[in-house]
Protein backbone atom coordinates (compact mmCIF):
# COMPACT_ATOMS: atom_id res chain seq x y z
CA UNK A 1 -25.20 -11.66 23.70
CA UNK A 2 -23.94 -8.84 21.40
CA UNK A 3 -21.36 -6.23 21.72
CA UNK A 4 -24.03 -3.46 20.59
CA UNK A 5 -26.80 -4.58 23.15
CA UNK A 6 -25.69 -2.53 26.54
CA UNK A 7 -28.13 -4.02 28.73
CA UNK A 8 -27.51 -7.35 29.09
CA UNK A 9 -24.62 -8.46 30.88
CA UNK A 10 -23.63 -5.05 32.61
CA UNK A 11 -24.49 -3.25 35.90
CA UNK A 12 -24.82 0.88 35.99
CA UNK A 13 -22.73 2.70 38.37
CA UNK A 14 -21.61 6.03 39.00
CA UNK A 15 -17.79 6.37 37.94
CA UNK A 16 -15.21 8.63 38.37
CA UNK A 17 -14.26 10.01 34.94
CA UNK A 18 -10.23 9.89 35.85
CA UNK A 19 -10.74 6.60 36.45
CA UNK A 20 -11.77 5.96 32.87
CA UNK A 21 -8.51 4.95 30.53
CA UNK A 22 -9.77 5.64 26.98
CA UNK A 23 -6.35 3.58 26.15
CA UNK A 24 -6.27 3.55 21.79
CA UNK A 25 -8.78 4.58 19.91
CA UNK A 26 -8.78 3.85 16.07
CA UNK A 27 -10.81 7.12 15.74
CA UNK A 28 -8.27 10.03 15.01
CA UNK A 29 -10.78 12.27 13.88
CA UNK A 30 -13.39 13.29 16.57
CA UNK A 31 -15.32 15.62 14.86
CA UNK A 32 -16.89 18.63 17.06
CA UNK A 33 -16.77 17.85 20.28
CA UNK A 34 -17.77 21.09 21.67
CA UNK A 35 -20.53 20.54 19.72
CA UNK A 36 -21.79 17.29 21.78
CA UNK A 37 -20.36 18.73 24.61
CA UNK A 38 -23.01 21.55 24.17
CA UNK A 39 -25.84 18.91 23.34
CA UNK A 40 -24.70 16.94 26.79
CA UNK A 41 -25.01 19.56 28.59
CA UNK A 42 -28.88 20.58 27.33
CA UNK A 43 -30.22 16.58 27.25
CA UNK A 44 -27.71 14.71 29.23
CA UNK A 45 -25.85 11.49 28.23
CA UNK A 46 -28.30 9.36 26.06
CA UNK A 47 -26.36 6.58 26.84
CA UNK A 48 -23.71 6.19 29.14
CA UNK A 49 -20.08 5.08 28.72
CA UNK A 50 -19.32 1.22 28.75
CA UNK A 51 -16.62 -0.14 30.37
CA UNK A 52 -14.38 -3.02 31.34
CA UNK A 53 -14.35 -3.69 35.31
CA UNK A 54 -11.11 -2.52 35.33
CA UNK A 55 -12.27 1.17 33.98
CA UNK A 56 -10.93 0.59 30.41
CA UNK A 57 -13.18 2.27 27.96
CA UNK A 58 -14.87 -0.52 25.15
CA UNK A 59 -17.75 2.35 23.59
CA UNK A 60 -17.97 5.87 24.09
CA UNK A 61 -14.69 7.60 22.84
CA UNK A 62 -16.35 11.07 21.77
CA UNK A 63 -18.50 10.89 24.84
CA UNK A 64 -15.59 10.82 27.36
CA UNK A 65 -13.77 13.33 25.23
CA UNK A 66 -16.79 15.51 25.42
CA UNK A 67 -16.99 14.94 29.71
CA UNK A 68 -13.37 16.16 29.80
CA UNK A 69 -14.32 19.25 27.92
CA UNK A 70 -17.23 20.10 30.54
CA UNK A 71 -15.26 19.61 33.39
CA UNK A 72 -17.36 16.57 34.56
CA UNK A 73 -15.60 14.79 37.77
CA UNK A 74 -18.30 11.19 37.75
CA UNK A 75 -20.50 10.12 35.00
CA UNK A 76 -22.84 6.86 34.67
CA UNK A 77 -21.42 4.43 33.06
CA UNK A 78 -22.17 0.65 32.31
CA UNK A 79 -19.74 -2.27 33.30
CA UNK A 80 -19.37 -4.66 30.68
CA UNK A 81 -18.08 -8.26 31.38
CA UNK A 82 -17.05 -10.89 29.09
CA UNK A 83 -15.03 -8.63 26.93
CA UNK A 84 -11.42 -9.15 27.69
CA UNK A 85 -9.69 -10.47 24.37
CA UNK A 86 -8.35 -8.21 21.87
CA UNK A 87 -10.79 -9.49 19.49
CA UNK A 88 -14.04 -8.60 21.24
CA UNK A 89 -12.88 -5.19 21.89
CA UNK A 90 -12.07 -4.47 18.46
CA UNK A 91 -15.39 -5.40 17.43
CA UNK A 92 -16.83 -3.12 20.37
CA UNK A 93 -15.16 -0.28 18.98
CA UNK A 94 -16.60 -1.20 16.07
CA UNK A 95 -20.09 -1.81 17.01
CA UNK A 96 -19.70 1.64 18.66
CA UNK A 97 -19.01 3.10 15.71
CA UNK A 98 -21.58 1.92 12.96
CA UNK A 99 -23.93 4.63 13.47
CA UNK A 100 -22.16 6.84 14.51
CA UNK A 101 -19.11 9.36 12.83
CA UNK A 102 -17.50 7.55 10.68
CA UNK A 103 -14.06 6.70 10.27
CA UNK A 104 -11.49 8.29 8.10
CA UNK A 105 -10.11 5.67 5.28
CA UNK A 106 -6.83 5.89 7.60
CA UNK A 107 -8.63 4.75 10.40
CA UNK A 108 -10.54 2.61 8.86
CA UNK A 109 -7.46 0.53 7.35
CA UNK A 110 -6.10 0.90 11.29
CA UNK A 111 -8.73 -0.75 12.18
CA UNK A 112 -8.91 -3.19 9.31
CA UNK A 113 -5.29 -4.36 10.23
CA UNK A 114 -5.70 -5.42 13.43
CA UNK A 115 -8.90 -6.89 13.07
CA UNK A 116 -7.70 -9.59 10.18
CA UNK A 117 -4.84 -10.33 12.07
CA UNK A 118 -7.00 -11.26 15.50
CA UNK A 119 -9.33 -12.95 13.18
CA UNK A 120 -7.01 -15.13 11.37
CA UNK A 121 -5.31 -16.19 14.90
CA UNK A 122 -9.24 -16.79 16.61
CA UNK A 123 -9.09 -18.85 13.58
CA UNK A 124 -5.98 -20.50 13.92
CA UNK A 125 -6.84 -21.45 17.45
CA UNK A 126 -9.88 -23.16 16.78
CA UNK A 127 -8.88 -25.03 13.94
CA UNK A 128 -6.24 -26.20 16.42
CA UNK A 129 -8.73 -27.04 19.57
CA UNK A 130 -10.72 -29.09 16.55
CA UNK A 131 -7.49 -30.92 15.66
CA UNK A 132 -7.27 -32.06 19.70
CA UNK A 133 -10.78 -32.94 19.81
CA UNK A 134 -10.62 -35.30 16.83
CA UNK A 135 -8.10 -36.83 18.44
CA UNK A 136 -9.58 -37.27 21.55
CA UNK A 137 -8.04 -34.88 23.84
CA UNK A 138 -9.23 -32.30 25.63
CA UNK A 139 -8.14 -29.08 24.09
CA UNK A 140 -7.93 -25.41 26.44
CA UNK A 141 -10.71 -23.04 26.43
CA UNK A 142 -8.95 -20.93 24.23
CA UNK A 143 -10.83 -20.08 21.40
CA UNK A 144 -13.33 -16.69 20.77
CA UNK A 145 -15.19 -14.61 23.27
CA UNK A 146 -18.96 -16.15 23.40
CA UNK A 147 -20.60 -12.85 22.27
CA UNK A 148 -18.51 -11.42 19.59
CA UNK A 149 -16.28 -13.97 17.86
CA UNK A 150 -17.75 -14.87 14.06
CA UNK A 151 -17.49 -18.00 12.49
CA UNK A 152 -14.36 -17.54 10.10
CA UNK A 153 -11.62 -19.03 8.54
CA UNK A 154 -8.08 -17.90 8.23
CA UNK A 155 -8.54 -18.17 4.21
CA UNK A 156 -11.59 -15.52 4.26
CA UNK A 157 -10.39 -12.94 7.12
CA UNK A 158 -9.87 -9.92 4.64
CA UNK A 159 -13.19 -10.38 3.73
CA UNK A 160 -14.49 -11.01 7.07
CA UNK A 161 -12.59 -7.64 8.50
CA UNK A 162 -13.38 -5.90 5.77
CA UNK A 163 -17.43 -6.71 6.05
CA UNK A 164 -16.88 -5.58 10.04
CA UNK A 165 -15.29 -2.32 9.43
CA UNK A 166 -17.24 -1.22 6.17
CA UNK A 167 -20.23 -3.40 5.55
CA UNK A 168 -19.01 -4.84 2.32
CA UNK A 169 -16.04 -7.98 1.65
CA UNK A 170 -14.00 -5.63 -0.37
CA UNK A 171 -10.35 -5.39 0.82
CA UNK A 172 -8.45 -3.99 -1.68
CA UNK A 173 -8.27 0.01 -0.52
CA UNK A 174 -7.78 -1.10 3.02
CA UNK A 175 -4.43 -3.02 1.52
CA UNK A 176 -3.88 -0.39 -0.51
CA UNK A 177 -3.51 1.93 2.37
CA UNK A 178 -1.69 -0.68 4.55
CA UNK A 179 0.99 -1.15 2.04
CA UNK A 180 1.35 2.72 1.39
CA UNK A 181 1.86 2.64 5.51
CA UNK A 182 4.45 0.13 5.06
CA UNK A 183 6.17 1.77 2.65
CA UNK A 184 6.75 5.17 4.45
CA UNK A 185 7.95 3.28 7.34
CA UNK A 186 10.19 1.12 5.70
CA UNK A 187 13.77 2.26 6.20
CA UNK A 188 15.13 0.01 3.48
CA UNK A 189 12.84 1.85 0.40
CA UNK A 190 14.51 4.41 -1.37
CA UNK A 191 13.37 8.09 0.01
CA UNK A 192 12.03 8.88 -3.18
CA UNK A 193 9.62 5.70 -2.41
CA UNK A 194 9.27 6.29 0.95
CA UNK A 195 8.46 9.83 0.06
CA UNK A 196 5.88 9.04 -2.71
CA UNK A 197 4.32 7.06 -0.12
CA UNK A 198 3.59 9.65 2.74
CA UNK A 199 2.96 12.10 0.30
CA UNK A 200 0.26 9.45 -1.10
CA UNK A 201 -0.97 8.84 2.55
CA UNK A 202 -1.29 13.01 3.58
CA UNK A 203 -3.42 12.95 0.54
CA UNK A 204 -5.86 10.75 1.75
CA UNK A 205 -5.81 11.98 4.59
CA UNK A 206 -6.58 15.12 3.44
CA UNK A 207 -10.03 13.04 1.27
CA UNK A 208 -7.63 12.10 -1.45
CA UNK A 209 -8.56 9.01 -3.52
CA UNK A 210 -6.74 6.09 -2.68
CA UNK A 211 -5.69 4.10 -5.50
CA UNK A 212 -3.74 6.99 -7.63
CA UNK A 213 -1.90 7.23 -4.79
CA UNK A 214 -1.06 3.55 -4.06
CA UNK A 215 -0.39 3.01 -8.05
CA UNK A 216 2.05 5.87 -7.71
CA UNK A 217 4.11 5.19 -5.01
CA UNK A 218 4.14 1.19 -6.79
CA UNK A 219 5.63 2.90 -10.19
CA UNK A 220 7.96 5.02 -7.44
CA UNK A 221 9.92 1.98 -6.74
CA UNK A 222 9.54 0.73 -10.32
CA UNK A 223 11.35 4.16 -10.76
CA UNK A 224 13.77 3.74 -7.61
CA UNK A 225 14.87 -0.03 -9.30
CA UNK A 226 15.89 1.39 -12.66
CA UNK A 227 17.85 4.51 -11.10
CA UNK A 228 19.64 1.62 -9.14
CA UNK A 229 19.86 -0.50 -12.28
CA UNK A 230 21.51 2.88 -14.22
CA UNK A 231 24.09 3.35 -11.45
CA UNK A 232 24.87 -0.13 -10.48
CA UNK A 233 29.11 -0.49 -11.80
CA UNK A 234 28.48 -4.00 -11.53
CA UNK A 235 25.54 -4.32 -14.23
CA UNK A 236 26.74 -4.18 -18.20
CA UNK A 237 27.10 -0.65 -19.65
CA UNK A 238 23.96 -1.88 -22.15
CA UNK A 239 21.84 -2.38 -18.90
CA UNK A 240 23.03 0.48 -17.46
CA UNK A 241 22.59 3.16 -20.54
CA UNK A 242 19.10 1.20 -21.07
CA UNK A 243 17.94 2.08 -17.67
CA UNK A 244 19.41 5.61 -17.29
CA UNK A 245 17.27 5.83 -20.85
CA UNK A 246 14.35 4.89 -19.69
CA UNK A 247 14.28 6.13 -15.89
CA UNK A 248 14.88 9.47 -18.27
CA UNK A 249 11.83 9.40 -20.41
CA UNK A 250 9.46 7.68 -17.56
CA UNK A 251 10.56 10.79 -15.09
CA UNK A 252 9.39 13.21 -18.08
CA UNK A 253 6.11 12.05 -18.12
CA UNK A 254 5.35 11.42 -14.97
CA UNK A 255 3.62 14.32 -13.68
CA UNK A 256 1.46 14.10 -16.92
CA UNK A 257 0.75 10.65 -16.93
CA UNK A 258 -2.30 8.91 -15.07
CA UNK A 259 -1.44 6.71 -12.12
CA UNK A 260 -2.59 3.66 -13.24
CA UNK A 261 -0.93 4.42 -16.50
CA UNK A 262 2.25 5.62 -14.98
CA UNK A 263 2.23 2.34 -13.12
CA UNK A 264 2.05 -0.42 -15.75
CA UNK A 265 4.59 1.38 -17.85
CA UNK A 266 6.78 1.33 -15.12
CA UNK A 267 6.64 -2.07 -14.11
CA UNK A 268 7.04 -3.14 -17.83
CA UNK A 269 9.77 -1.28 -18.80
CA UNK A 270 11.51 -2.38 -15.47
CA UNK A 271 10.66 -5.62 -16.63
CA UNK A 272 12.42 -5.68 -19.84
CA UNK A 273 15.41 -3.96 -18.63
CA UNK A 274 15.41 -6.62 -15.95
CA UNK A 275 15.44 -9.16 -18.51
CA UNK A 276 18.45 -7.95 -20.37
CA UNK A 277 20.17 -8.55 -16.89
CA UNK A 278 19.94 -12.69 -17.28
CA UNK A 279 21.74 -12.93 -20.36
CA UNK A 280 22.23 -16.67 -21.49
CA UNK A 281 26.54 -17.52 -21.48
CA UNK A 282 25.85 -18.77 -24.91
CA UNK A 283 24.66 -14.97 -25.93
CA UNK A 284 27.18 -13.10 -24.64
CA UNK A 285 29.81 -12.77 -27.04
CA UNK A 286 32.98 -11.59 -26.71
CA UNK A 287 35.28 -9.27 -28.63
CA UNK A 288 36.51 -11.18 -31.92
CA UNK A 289 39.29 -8.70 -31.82
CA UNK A 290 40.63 -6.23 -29.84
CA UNK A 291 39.32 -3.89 -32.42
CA UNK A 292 35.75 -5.57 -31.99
CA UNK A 293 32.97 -4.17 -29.34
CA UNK A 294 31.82 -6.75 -27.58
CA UNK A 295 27.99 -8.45 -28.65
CA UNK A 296 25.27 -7.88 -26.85
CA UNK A 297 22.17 -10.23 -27.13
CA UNK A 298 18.85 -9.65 -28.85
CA UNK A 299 16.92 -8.60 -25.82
CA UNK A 300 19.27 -5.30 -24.77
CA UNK A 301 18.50 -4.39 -28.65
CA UNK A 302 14.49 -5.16 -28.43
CA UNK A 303 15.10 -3.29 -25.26
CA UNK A 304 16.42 0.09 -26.35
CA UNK A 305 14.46 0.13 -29.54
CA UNK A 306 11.26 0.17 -27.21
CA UNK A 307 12.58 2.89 -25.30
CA UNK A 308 13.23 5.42 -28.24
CA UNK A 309 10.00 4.89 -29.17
CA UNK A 310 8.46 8.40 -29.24
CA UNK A 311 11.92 9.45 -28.15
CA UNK A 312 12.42 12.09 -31.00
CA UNK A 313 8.82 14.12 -30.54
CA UNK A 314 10.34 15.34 -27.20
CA UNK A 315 12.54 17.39 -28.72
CA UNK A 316 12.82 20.40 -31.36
CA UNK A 317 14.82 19.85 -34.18
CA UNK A 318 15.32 23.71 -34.60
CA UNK A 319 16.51 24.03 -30.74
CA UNK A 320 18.94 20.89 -31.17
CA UNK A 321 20.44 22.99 -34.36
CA UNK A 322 21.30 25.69 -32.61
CA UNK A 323 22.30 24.01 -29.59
CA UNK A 324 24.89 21.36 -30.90
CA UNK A 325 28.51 22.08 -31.38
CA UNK A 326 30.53 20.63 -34.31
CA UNK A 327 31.56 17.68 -32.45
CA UNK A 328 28.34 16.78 -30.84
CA UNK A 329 26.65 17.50 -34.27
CA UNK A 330 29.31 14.87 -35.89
CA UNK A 331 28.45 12.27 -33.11
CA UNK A 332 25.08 12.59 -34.24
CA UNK A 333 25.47 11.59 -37.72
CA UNK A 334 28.04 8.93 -36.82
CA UNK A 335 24.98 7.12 -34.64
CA UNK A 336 22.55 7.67 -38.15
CA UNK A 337 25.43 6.49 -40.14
CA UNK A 338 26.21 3.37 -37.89
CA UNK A 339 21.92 2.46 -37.72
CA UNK A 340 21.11 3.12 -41.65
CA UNK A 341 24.41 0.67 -42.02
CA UNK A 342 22.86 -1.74 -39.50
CA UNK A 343 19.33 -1.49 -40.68
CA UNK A 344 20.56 -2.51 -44.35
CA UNK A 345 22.69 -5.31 -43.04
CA UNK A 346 19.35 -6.37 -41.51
CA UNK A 347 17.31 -6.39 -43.85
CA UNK A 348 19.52 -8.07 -46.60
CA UNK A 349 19.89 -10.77 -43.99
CA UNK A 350 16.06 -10.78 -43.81
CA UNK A 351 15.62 -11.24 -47.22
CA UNK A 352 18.07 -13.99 -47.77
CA UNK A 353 16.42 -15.90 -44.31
CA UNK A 354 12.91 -15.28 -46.15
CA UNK A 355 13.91 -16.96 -49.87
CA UNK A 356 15.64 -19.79 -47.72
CA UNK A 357 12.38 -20.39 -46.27
């Protein structure tokens, strides 16, 4: 029996139309139903609703919409049995659906959702009733419908959804769009993730693309972590200047940078600023002196070197002239002074490590 055969297993009868609960519908967008209410009312239904016994509707959204809209009080409708778990009336709506509008990517990823997770527990439940018949016992008839449920496991059920709701195994911009929906619900993100998410999901909603949006909203809390990082009293003040450094630079280029771009940068520079958070004991040094700044391990340098990088073409070196006072001017040079002092120190030691070797 199949879901998208309506004559077998059903009787027609003549049903009142308020007695029809179109419950939820994964379909948001129901394209013009004046429109098929206008083509109803030339030809007629070509087919007729389907329903459960007790009046819920399993195919036929637009249809009923389109009823309502002519002011129809009964319409024919066939009376499906043998579709009573969630599972087989997912796939109805489905079936319904294949040559018909098509879903939004929103509602397709709805739709997605709830199918994997009904699959992967039709899945679970008959490797359990297996597991009792192996051992002898005679396990509850609890497993899929007989006309709908397919043959899966619980390891391949993205795929398996995925093939339902789109014809093809890929999953990854029906995660995509489930995370993004996670994301803007999530009360524990940071607005400006929680933000970048909804704005992500209006967008495709609107025909956007999916993945710049997904990659942005990921770099968004790559973002949100290094603000934290910057502001956190408890972290070192190396941590903190080297994330307030580069949360700086990665917020200047991020309407100008490509998503997928913006995204690994993100995540890497988070990465090394994370890193200069799990200091060794043995590396952190303490003042010699009370004179003495404290040591800070190799890492925090590595770190802040690869966040100037580039640092100086964002600015003009006429502006900063003008702009700096006296004292800011002399901080300046003091930082040059202090570096060209360091970077000979360096490379003496260099050179001394090299003719050792």
């Amino acid at each position: 029996m199949s879901t998208s055969d309506p004559t077998a297993g059903h009787i027609e009868l003549e049903w009142s139309l308020d007695a029809i609960r179109m419950g939820y519908r994964h379909r948001q967008e129901q394209g013009d139903i004046p429109g098929l209410a206008e083509s109803i009312r030339r030809q007629g239904f070509l087919h007729p609703l389907t329903i459960a016994p007790d009046g819920l509707l399993i195919c036929g959204g637009r249809r009923y919409l389109a009823a309502q809209y002519l002011g129809l009080k009964t319409v024919n409708v066939w009376v499906r049995t043998g579709i009573s778990d969630k599972l087989s009336l997912l796939l109805a709506e489905q079936d319904e659906n294949q040559l018909r509008l098509d879903y939004t990517d929103l509602e397709k990823a709805s739709l997605y959702r709830e199918l994997r997770a009904e699959l992967a527990a039709d899945a679970a439940r008959r490797q359990e009733a297996s597991r009792f018949t192996a051992e002898g016992r005679n396990p509850r008839s609890d497993g899929a419908a007989e006309s709908t449920a397919p043959q899966t496991e619980a390891g391949d059920t993205r795929e398996q959804a995925a093939l339902i709701v789109t014809g093809k195994k890929g999953y990854t911009k029906l995660e995509q769009i489930g995370r993004l929906e996670e994301l803007a619900a999530d009360a524990a993100q940071p607005a400006s993730v929680r933000e970048s998410a909804q704005a992500g999901l209006d967008a495709i909603g609107q025909g956007g693309p999916v993945s710049p949006a997904y990659r942005r909203a990921q770099a968004e809390q790559s973002l949100a972590e290094l603000e934290r990082l910057a502001e956190d009293d408890t972290e070192p003040g190396g941590v903190r200047d080297a994330a307030a450094r580069a949360l700086a630079r990665l917020r200047s280029q991020q309407a100008t940078t490509r998503a997928a771009g913006l995204e690994r940068v993100a995540a890497e520079t988070l990465a090394r600023v994370r890193g200069a958070t799990k200091r060794r004991p043995a590396q952190t040094l303490t003042a010699a002196g009370p004179d003495e700044a404290a040591r800070y391990p190799v890492r925090v340098f590595v770190a802040t070197v690869d966040d100037l990088q580039g640092f100086t073409s964002h600015f003009d070196p006429v502006e900063l002239a003008a702009a700096l006072d006296e004292e800011q001017w002399a901080g300046f040079e003091a930082v040059l002074d202090a570096l060209n002092e360091m970077a000979e120190q360096m490379r003496s030691a260099r050179a001394h490590r090299l003719i050792a070797l």
